[in-house]
C-alpha atoms as a PDB file:
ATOM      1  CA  UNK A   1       0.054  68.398  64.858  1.00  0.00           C
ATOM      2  CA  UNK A   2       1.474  70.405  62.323  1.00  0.00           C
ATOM      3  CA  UNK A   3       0.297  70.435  59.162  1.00  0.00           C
ATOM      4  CA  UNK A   4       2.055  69.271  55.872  1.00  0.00           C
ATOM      5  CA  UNK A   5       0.860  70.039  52.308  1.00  0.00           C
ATOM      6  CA  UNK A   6       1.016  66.648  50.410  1.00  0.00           C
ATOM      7  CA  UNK A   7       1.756  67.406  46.729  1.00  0.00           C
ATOM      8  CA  UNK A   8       0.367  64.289  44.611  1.00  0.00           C
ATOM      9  CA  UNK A   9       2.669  64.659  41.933  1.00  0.00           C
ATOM     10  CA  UNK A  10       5.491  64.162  44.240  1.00  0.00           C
ATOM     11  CA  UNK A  11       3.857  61.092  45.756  1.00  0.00           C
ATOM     12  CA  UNK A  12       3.715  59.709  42.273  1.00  0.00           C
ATOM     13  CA  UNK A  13       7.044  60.487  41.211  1.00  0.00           C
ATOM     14  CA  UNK A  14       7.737  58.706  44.032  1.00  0.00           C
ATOM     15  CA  UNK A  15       5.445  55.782  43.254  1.00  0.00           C
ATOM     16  CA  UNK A  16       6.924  55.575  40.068  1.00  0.00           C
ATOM     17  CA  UNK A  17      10.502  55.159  41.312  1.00  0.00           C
ATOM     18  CA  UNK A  18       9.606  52.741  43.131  1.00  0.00           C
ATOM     19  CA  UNK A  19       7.582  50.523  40.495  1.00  0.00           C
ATOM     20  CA  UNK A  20      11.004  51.487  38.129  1.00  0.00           C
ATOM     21  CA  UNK A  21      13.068  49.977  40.911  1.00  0.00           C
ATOM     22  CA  UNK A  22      10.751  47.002  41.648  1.00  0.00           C
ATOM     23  CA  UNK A  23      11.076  46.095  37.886  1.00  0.00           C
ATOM     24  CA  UNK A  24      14.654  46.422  37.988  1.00  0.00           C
ATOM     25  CA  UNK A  25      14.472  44.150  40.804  1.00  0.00           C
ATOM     26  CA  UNK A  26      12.498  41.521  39.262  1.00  0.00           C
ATOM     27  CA  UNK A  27      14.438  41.764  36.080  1.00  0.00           C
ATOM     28  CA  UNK A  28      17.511  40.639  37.747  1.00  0.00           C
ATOM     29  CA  UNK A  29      15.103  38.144  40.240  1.00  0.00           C
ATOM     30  CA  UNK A  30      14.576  37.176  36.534  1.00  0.00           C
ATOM     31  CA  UNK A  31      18.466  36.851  35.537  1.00  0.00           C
ATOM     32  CA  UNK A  32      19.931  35.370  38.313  1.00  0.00           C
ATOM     33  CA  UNK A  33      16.884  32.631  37.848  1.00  0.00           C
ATOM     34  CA  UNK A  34      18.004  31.829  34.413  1.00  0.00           C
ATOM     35  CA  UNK A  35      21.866  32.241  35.516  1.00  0.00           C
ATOM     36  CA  UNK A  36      21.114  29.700  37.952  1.00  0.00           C
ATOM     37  CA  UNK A  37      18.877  27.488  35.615  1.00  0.00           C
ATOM     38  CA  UNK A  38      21.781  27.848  33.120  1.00  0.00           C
ATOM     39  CA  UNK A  39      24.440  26.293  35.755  1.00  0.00           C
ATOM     40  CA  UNK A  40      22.313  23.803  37.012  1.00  0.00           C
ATOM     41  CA  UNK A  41      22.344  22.316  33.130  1.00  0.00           C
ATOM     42  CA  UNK A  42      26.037  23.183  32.822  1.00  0.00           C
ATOM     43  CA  UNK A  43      26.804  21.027  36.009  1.00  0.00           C
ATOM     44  CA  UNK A  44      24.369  18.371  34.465  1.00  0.00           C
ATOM     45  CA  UNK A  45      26.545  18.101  30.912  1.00  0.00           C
ATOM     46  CA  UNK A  46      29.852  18.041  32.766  1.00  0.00           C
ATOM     47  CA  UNK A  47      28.562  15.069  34.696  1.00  0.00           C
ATOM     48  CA  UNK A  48      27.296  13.258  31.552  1.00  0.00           C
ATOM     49  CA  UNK A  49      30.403  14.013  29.482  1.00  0.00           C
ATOM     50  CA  UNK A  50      32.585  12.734  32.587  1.00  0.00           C
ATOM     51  CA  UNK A  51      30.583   9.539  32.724  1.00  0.00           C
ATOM     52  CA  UNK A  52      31.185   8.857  28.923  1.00  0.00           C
ATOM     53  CA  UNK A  53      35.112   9.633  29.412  1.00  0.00           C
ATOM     54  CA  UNK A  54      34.933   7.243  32.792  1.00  0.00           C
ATOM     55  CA  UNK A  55      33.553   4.887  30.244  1.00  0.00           C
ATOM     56  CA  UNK A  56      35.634   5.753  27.270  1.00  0.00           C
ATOM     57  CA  UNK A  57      38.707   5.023  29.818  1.00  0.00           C
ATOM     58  CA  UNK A  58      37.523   2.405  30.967  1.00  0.00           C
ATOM     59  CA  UNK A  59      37.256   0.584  27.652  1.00  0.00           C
ATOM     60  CA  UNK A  60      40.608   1.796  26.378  1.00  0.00           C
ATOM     61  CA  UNK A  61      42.389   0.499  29.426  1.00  0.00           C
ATOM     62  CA  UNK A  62      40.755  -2.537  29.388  1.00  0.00           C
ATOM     63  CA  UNK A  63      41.631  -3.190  25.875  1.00  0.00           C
ATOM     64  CA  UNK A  64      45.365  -2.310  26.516  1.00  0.00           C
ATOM     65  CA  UNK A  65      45.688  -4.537  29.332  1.00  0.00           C
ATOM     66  CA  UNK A  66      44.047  -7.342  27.547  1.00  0.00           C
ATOM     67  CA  UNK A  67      46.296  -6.990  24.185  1.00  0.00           C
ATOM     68  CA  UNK A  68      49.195  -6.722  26.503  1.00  0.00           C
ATOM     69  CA  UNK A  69      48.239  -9.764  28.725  1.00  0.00           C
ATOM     70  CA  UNK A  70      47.028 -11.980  25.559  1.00  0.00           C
ATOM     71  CA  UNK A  71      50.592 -11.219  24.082  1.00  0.00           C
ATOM     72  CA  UNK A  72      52.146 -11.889  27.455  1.00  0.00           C
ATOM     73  CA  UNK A  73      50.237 -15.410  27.778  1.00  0.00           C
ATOM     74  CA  UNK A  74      51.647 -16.131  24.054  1.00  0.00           C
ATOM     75  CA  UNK A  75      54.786 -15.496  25.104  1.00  0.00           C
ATOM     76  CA  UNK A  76      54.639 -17.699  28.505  1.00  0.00           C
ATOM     77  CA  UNK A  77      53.027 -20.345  26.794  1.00  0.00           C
ATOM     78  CA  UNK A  78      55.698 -20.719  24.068  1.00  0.00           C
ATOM     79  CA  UNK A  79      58.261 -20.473  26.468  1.00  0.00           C
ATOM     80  CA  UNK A  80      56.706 -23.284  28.782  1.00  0.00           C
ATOM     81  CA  UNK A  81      55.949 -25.400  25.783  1.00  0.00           C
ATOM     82  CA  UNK A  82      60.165 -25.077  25.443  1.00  0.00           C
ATOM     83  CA  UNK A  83      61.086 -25.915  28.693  1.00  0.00           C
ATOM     84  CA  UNK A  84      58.270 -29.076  28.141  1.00  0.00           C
ATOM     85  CA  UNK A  85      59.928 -30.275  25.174  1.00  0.00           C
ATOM     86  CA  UNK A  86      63.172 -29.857  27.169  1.00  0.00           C
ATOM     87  CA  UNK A  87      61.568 -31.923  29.733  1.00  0.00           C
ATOM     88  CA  UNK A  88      60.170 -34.373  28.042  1.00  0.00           C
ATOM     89  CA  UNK A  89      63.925 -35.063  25.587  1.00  0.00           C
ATOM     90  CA  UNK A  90      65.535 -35.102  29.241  1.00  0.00           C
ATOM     91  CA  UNK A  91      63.314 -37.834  30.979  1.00  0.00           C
ATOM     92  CA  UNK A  92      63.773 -40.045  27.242  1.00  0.00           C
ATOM     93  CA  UNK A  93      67.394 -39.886  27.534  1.00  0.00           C
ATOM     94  CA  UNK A  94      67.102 -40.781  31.286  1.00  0.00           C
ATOM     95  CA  UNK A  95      64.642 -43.479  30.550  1.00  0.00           C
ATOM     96  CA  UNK A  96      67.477 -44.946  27.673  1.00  0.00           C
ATOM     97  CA  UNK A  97      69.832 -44.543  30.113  1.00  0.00           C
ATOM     98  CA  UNK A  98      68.285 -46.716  32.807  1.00  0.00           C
ATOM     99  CA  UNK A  99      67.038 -49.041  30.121  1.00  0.00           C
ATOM    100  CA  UNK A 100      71.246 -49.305  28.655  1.00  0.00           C
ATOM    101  CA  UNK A 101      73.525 -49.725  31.781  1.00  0.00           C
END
């Protein structure tokens, strides 16, 4: 066994490198926990800001279809009511008719 002189200041030079690395290390442990913490509440407001526009779009269609199909029924009604009246001066005259020979 041979022997080896074991200089203490180079095993704590070497000590300290490796504490300076093992903060490093936990320093960015540290970062990428706050990086992912940061994400994580990132993903969280795009899902409740995409919910509100769902429901935002939601609404706004809604309220376009129903103004267009209240305006629609308007416009069928009146035009039914028409081809009543029609109707309705159509079967008189036939009933004079029939009642005149």
């Amino acid at each position: 066994m041979s022997q080896e002189t074991i200089d203490f200041s180079f095993l704590a030079k070497l000590g300290q490198k490796t504490f300076d690395e093992l903060k490093l290390l936990r320093r960015e442990v540290a970062e990428i926990r706050t990086l992912s913490l940061q994400s994580y509440e990132f993903v969280k407001r795009v899902e409740r800001r995409q919910a509100k526009m769902r429901e935002d779009l939601e609404l706004a269609v809604k309220m376009e279809l129903g103004g267009s199909i209240g305006h629609m029924q308007t416009i069928l009604e009146g035009a039914l009511a028409k081809i009543e009246d029609k109707v309705d001066n159509a079967l008189e005259r036939i009933a004079a008719i029939e009642q005149n020979p």
